[in-house]
PDB file of N, CA and C in Angstrom:
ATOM      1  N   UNK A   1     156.328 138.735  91.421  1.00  0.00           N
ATOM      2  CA  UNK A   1     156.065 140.018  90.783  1.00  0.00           C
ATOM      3  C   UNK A   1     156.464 141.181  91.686  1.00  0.00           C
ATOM      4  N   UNK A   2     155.975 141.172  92.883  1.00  0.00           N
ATOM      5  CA  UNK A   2     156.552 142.082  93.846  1.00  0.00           C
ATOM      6  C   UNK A   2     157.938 142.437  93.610  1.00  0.00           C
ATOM      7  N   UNK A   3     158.588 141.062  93.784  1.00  0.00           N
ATOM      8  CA  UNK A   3     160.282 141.111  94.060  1.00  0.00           C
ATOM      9  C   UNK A   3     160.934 142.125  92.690  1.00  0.00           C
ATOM     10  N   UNK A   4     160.087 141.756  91.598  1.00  0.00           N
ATOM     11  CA  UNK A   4     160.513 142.965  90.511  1.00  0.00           C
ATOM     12  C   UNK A   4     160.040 144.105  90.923  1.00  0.00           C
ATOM     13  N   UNK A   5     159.035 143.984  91.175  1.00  0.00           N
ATOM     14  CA  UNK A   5     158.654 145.647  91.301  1.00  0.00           C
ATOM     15  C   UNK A   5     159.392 146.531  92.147  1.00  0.00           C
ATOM     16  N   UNK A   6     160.036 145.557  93.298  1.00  0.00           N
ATOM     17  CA  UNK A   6     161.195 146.229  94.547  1.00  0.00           C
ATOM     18  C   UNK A   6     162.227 146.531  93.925  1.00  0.00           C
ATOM     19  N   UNK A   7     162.798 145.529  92.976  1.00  0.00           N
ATOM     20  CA  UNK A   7     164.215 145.561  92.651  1.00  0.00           C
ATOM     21  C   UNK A   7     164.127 147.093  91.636  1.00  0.00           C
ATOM     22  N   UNK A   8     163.063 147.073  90.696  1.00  0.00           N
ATOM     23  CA  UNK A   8     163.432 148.322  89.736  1.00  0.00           C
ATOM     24  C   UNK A   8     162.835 149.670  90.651  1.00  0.00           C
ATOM     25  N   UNK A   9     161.748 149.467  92.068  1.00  0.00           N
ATOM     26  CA  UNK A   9     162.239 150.823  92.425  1.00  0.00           C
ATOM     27  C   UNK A   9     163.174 151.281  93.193  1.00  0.00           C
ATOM     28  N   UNK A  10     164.359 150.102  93.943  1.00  0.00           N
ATOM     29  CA  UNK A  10     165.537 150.723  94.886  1.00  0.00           C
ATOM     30  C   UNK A  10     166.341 152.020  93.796  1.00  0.00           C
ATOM     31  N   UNK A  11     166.330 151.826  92.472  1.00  0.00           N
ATOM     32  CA  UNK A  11     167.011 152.768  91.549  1.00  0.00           C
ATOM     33  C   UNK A  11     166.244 154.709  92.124  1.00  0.00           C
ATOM     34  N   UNK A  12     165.414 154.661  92.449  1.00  0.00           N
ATOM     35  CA  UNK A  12     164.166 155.782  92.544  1.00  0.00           C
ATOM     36  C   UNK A  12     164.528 156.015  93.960  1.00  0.00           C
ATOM     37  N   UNK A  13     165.445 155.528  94.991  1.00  0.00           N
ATOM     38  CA  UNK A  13     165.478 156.123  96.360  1.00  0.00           C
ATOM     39  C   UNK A  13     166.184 157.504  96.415  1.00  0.00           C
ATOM     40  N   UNK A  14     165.299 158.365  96.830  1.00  0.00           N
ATOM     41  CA  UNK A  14     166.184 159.757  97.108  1.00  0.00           C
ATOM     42  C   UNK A  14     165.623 160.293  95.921  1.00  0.00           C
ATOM     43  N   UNK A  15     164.628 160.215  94.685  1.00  0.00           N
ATOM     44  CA  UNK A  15     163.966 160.528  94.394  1.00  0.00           C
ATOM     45  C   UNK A  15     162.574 161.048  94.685  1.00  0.00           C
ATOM     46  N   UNK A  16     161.757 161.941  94.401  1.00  0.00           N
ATOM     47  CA  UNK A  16     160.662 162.297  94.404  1.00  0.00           C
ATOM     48  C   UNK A  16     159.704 161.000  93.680  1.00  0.00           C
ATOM     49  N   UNK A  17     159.326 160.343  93.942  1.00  0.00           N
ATOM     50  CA  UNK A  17     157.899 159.661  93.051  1.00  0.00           C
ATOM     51  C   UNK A  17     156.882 159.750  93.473  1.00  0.00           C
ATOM     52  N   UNK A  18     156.076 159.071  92.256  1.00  0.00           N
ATOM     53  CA  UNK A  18     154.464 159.341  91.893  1.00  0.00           C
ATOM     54  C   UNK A  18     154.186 158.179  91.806  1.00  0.00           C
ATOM     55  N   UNK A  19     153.059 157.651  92.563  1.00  0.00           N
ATOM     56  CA  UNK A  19     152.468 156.754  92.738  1.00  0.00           C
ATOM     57  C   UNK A  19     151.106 156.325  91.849  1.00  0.00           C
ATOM     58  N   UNK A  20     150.375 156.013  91.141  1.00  0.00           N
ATOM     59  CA  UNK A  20     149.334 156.157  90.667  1.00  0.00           C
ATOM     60  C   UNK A  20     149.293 154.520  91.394  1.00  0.00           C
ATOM     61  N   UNK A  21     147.927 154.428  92.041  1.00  0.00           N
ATOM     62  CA  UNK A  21     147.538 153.674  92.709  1.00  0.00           C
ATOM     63  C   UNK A  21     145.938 153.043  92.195  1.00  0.00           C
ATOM     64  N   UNK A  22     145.362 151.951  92.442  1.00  0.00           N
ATOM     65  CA  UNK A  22     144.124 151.811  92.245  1.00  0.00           C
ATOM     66  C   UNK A  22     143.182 153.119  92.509  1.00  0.00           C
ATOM     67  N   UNK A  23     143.076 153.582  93.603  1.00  0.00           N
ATOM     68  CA  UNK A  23     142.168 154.765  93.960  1.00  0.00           C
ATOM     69  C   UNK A  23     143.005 156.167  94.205  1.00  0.00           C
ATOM     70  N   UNK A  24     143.824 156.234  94.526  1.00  0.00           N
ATOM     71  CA  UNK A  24     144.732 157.593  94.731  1.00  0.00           C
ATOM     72  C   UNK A  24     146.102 157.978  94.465  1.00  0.00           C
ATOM     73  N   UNK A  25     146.652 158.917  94.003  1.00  0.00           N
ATOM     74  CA  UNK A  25     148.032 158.982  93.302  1.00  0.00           C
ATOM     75  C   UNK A  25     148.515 159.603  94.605  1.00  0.00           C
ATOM     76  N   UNK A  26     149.836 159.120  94.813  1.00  0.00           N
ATOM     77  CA  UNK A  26     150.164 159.208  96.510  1.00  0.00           C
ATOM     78  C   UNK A  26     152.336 160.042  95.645  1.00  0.00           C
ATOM     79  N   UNK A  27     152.416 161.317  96.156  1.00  0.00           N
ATOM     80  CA  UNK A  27     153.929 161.524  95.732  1.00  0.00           C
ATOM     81  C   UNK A  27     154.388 161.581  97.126  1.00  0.00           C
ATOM     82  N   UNK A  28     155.925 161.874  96.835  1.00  0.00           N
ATOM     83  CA  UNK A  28     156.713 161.676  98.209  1.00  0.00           C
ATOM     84  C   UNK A  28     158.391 161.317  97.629  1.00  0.00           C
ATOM     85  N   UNK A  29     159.408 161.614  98.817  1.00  0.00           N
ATOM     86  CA  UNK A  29     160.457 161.321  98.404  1.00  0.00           C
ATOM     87  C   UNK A  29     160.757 160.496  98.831  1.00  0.00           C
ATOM     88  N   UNK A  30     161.215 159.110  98.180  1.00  0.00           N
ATOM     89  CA  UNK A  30     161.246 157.656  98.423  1.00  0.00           C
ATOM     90  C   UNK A  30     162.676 157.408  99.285  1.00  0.00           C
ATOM     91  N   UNK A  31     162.620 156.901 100.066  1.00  0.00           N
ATOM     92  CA  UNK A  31     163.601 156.496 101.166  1.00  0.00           C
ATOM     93  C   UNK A  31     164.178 155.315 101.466  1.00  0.00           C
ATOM     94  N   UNK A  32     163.065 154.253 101.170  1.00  0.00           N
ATOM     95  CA  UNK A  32     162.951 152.547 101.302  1.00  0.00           C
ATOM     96  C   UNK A  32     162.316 152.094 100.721  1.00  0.00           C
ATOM     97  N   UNK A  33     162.351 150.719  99.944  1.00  0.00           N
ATOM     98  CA  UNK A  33     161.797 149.956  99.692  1.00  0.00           C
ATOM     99  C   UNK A  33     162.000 148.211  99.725  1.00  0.00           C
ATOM    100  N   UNK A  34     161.144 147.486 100.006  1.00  0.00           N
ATOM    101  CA  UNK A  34     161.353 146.221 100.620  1.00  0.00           C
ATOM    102  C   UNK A  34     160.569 145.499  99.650  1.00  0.00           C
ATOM    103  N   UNK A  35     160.350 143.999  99.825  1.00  0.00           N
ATOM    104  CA  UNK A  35     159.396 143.415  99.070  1.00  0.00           C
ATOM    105  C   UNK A  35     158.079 143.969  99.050  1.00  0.00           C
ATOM    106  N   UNK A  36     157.923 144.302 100.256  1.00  0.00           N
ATOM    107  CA  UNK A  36     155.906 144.584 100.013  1.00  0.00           C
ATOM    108  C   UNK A  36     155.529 146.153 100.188  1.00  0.00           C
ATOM    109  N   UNK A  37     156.402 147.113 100.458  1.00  0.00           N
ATOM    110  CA  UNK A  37     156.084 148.408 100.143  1.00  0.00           C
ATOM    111  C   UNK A  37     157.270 149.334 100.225  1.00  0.00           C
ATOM    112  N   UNK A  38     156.462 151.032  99.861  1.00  0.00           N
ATOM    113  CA  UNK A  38     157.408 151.662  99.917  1.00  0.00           C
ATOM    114  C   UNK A  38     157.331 152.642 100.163  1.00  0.00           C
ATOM    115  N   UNK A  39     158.711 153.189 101.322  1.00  0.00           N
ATOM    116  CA  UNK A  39     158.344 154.460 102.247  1.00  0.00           C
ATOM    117  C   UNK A  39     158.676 155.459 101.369  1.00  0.00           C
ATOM    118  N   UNK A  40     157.924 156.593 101.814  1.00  0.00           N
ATOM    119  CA  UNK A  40     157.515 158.249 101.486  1.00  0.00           C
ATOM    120  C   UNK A  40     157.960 158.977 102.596  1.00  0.00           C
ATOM    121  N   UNK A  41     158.516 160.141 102.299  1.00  0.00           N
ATOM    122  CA  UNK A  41     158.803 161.750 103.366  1.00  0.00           C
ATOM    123  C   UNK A  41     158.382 162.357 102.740  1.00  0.00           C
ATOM    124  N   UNK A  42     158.293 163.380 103.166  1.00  0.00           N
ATOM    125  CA  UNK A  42     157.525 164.531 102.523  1.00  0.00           C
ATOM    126  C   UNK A  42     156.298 164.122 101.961  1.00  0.00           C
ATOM    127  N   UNK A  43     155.370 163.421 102.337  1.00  0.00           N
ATOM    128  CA  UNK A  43     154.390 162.790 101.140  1.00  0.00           C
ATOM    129  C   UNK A  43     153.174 163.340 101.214  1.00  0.00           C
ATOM    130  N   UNK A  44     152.608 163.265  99.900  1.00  0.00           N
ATOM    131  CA  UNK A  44     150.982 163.975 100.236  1.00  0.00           C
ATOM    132  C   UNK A  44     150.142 162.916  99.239  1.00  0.00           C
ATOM    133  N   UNK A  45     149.075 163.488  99.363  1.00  0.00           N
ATOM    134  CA  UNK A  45     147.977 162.787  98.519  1.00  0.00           C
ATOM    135  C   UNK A  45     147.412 163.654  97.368  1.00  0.00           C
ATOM    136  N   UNK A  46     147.362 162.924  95.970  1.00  0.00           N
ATOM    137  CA  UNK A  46     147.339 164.127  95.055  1.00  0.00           C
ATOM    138  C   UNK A  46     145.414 163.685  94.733  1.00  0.00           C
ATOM    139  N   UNK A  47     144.515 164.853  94.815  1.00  0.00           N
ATOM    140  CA  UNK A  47     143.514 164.958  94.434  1.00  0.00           C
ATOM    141  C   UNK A  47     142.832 165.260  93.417  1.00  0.00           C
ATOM    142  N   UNK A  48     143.842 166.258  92.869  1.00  0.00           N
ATOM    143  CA  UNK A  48     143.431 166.839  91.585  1.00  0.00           C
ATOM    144  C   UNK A  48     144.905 167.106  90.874  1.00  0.00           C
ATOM    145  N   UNK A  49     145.221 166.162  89.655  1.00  0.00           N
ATOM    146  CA  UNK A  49     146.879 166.497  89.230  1.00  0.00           C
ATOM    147  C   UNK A  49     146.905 167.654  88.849  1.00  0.00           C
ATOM    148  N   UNK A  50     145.861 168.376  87.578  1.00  0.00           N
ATOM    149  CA  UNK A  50     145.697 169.888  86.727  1.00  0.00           C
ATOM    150  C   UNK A  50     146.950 169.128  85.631  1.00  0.00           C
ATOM    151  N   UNK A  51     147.720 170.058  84.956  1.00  0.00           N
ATOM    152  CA  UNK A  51     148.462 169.799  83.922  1.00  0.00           C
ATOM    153  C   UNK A  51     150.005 169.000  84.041  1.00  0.00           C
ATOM    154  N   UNK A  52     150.155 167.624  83.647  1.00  0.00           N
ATOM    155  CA  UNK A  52     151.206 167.017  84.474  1.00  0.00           C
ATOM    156  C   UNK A  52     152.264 167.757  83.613  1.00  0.00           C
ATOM    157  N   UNK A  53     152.153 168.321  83.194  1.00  0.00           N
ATOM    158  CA  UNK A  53     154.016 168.823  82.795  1.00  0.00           C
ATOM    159  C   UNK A  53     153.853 170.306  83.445  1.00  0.00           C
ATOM    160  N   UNK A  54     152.982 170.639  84.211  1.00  0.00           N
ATOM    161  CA  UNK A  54     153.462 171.951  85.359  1.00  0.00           C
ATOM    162  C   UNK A  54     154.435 171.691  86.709  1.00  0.00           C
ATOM    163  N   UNK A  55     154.685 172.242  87.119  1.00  0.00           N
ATOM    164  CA  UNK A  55     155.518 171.851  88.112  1.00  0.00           C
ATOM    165  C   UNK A  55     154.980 171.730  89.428  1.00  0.00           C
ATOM    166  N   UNK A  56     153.649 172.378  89.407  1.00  0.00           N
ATOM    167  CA  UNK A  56     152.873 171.497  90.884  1.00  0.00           C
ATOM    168  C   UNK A  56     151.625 171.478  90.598  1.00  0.00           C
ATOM    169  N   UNK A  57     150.672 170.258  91.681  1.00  0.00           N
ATOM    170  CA  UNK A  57     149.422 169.804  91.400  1.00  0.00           C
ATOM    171  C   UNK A  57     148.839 170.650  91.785  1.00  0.00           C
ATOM    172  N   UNK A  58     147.658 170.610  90.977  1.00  0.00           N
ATOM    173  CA  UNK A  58     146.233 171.832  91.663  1.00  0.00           C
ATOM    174  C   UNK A  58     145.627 171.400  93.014  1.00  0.00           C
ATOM    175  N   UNK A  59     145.792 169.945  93.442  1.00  0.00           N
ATOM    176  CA  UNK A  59     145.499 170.307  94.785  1.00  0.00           C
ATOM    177  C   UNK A  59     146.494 168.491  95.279  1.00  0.00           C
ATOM    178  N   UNK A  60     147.184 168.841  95.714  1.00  0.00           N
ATOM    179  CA  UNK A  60     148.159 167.834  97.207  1.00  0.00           C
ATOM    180  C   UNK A  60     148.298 168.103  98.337  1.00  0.00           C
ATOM    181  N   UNK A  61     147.712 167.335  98.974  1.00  0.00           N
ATOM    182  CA  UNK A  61     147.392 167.713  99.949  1.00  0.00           C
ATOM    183  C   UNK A  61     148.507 166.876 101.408  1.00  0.00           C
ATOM    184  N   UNK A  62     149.287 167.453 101.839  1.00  0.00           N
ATOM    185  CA  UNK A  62     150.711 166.818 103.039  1.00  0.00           C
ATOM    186  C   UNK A  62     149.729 166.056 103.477  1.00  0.00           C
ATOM    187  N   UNK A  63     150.620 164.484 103.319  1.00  0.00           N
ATOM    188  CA  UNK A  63     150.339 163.665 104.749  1.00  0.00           C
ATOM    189  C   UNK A  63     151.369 164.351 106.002  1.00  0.00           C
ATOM    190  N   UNK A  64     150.737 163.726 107.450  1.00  0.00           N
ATOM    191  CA  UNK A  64     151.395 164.238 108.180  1.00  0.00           C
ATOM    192  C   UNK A  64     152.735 163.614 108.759  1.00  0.00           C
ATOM    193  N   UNK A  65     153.298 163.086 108.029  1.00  0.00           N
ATOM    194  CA  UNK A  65     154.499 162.099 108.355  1.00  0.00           C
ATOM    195  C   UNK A  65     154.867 161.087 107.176  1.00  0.00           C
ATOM    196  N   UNK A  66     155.559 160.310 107.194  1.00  0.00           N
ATOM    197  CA  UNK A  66     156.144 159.247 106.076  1.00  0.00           C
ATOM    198  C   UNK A  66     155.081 158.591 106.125  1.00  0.00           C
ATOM    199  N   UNK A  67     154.769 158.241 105.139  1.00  0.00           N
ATOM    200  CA  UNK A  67     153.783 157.237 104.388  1.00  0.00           C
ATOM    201  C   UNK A  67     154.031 156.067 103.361  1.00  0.00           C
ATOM    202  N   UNK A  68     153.514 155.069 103.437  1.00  0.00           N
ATOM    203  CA  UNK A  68     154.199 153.361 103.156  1.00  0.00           C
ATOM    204  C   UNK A  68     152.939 153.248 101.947  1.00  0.00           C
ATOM    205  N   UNK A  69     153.493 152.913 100.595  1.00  0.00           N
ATOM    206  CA  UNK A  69     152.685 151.983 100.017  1.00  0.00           C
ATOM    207  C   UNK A  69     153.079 150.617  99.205  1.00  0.00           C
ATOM    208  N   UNK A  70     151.623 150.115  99.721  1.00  0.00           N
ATOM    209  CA  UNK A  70     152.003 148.291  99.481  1.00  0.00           C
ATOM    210  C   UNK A  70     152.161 148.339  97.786  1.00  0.00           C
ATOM    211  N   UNK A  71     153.323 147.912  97.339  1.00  0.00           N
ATOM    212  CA  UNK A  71     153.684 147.447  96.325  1.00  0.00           C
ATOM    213  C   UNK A  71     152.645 146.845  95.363  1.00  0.00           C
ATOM    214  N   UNK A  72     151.827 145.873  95.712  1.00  0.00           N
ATOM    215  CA  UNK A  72     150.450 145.481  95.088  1.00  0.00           C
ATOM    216  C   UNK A  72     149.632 146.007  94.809  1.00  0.00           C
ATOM    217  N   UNK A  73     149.491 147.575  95.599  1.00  0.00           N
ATOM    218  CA  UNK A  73     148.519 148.412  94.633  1.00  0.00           C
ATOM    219  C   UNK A  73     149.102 149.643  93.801  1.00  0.00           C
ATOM    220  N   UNK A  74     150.370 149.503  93.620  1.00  0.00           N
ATOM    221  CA  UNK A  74     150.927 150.638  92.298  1.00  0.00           C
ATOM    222  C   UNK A  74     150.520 149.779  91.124  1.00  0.00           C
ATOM    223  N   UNK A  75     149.963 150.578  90.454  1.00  0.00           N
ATOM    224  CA  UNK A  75     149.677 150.682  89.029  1.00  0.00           C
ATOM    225  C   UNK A  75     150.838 151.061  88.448  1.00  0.00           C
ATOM    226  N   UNK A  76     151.511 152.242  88.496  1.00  0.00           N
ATOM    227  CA  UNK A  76     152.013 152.756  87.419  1.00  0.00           C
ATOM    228  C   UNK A  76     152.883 153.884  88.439  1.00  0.00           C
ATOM    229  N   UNK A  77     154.112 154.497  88.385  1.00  0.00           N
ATOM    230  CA  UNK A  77     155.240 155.203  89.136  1.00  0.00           C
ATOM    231  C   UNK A  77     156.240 155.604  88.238  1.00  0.00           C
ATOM    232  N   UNK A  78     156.776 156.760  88.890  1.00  0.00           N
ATOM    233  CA  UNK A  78     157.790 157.556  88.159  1.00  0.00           C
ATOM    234  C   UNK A  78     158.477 158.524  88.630  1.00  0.00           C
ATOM    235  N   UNK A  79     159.093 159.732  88.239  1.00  0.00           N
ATOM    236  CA  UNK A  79     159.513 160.968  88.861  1.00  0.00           C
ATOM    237  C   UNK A  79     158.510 161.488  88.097  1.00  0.00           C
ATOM    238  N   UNK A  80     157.751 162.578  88.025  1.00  0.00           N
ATOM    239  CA  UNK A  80     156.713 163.397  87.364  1.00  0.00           C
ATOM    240  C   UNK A  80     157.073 164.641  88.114  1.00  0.00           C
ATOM    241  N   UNK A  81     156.830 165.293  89.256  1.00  0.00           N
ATOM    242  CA  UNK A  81     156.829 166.924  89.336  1.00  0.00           C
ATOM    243  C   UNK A  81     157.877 166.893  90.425  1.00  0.00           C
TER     244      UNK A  81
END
């Protein structure tokens, strides 16, 4: 299941995505991805989305560097803002 989930997001590198995760929706501009996760620049942590067809969240908050998530806990991903 992983190995799909890698293969359809290498299409999304150099994109912005949205992570919706078990506990936190994590965005960032995607750089890498391998079997078991996937790197973020620019990335923050979204706390509060507000209206998803605005063009930014009511509150995201910068991680301080690239940030990795394990493939096993995306729920659900996309380009969104």
């Amino acid at each position: 299941m992983a190995t799909i989930k890698a293969k359809n997001l290498k299409s999304y590198i150099g994109k912005r995505v949205t992570f919706f995760c078990g506990v936190y929706i994590y965005t960032g501009k995607m750089v890498s991805v391998d079997a078991t996760q996937a790197q973020l620049t620019d990335a923050a942590i979204v706390y509060e989305t507000g209206d998803l067809i605005t063009a930014d969240w009511a509150d995201a908050q910068k991680l301080p560097h690239d940030w990795h998530i394990m493939l096993h806990a995306i729920e659900t991903f996309g380009v969104l803002k």
